[in-house]
N, C-alpha and C. Protein backbone atom coordinates (compact mmCIF):
# COMPACT_ATOMS: atom_id res chain seq x y z
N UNK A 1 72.46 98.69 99.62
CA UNK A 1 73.89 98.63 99.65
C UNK A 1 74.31 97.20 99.95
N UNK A 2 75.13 97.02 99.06
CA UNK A 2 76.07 95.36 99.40
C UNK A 2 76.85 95.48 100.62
N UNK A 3 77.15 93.94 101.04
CA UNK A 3 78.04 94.08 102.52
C UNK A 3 79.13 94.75 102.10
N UNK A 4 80.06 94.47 100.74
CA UNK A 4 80.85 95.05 100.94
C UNK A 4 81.13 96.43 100.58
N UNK A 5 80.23 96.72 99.97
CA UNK A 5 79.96 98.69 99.75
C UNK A 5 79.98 99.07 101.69
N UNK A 6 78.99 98.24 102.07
CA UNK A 6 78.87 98.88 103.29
C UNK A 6 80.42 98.84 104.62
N UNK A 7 81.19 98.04 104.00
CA UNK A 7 82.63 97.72 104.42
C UNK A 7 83.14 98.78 104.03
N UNK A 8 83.66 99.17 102.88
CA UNK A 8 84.58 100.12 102.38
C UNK A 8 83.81 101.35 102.55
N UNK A 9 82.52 101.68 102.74
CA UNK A 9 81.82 102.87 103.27
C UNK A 9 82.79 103.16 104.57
N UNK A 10 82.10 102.06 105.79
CA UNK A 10 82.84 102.50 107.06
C UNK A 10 84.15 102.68 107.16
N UNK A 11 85.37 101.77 106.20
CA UNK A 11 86.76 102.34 106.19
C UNK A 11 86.83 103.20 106.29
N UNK A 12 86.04 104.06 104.79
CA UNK A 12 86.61 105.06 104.73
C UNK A 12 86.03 106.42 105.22
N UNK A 13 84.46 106.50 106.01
CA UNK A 13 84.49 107.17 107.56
C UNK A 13 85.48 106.87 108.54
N UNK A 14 85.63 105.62 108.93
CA UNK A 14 86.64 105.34 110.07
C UNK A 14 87.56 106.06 110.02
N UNK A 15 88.51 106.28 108.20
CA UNK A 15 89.91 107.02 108.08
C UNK A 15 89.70 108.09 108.21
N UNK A 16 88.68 108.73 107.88
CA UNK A 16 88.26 110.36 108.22
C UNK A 16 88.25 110.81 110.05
N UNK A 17 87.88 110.00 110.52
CA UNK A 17 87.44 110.58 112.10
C UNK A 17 88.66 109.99 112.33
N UNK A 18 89.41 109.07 112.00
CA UNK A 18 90.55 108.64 112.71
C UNK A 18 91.17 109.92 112.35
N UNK A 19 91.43 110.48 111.17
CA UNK A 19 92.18 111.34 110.81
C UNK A 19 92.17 112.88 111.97
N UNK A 20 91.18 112.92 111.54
CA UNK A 20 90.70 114.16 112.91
C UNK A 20 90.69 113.84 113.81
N UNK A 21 90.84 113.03 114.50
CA UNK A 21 90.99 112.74 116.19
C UNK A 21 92.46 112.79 116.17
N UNK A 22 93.08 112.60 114.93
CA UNK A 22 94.85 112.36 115.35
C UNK A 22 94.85 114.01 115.28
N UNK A 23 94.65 115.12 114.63
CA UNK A 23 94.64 116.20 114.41
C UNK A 23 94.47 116.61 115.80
N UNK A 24 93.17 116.29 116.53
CA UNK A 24 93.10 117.05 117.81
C UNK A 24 94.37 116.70 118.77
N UNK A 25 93.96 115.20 118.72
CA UNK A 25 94.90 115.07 120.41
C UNK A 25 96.56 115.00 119.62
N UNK A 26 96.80 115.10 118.32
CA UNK A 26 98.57 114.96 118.67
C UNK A 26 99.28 115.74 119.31
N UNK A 27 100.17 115.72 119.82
CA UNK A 27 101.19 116.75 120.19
C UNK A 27 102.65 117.29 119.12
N UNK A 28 102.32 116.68 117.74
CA UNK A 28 103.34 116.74 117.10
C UNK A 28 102.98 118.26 116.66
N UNK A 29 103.78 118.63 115.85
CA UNK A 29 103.93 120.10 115.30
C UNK A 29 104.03 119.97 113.87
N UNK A 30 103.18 121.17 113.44
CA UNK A 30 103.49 121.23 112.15
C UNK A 30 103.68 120.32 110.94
N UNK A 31 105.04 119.90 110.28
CA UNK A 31 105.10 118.79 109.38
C UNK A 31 105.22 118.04 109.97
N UNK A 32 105.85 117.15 111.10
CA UNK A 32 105.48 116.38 111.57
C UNK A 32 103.94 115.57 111.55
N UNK A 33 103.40 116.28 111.91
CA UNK A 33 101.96 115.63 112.60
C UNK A 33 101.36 115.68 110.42
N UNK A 34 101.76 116.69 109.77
CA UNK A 34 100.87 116.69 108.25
C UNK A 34 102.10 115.05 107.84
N UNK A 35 103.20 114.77 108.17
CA UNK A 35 103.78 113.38 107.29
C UNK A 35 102.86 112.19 108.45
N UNK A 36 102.97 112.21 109.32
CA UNK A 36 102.03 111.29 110.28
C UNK A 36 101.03 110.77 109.48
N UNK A 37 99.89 112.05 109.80
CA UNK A 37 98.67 111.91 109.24
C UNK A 37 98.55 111.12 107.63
N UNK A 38 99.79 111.99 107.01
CA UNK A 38 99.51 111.35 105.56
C UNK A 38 100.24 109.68 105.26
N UNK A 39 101.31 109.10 106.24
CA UNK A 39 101.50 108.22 105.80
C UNK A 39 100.41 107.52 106.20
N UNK A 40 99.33 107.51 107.51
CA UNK A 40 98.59 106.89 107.82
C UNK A 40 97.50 106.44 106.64
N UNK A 41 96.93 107.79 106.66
CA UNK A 41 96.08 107.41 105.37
C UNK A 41 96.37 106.87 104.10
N UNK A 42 97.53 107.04 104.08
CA UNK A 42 97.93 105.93 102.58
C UNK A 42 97.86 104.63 103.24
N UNK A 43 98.50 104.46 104.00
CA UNK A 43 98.05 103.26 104.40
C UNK A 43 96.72 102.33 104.40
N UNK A 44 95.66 103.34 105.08
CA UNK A 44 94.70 103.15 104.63
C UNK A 44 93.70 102.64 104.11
N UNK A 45 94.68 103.81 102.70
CA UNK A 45 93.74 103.85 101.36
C UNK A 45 94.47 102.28 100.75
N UNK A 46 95.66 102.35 100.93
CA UNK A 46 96.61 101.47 100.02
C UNK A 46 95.54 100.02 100.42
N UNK A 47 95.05 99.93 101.98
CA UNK A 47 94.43 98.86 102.42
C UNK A 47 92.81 98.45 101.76
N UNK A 48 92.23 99.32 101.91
CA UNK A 48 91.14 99.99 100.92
C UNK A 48 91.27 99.07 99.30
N UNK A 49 91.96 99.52 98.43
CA UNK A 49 92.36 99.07 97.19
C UNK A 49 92.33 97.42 97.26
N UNK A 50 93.41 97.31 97.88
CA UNK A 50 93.50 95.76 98.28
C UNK A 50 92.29 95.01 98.20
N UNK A 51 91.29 95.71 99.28
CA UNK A 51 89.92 95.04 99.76
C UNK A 51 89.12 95.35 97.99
N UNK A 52 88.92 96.45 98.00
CA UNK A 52 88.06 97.20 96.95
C UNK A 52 88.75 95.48 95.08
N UNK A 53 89.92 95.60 95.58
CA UNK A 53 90.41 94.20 94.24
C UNK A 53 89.79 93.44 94.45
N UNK A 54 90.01 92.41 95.96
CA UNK A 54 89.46 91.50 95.96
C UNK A 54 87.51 91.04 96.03
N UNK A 55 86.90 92.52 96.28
CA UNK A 55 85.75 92.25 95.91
C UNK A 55 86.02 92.43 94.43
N UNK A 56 86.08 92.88 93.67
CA UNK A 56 85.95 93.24 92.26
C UNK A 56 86.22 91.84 91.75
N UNK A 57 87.07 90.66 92.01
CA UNK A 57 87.47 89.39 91.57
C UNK A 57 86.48 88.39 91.86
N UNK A 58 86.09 88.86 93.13
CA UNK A 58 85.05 87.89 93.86
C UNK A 58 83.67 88.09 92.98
N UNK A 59 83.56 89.25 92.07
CA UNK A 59 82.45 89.78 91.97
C UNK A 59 82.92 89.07 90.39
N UNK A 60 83.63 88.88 89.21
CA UNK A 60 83.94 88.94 88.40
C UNK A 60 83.72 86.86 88.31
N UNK A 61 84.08 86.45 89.16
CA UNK A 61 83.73 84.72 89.20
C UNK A 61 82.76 84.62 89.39
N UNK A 62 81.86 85.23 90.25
CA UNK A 62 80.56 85.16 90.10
C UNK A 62 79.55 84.91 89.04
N UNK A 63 80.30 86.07 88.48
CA UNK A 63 79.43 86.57 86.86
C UNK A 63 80.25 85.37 85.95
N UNK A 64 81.33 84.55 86.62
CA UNK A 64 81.76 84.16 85.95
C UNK A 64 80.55 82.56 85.49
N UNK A 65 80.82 82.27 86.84
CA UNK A 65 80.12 80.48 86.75
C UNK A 65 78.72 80.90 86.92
N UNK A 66 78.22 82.01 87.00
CA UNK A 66 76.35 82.32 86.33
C UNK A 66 76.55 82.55 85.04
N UNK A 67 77.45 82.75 84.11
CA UNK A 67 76.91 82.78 82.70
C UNK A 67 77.75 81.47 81.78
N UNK A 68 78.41 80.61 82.65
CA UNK A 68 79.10 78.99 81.95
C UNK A 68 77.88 78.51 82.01
């Protein structure tokens, strides 16, 4: 696994147990605590993407100035 596979691996465990730990200890109710949870994880994910682009660019110059 590449460093950054192994980056966006742990995000996206991290967003999972983060997710369930907010599940146990919130005190919110109902929709509350399901819009919480979900804006969090878009967040996230939205952060995720971001990262997941800029390797894909980083990875794309690479291939770029190894085959000039």
């Amino acid at each position: 696994m590449t460093k950054e596979t192994k980056i966006i691996a742990g995000l996206l465990a991290g967003a999972a147990l983060g997710a369930a730990v907010a599940l146990i200890l919130s005190t919110d109710k109902g929709d509350d605590l399901k819009e919480s949870v979900t804006d969090w994880l878009a967040d996230i994910l939205d952060s995720s993407k971001d990262k997941i682009a800029d390797v894909a660019s980083s990875v794309k110059d690479s291939i770029a100035k190894a085959t000039a």
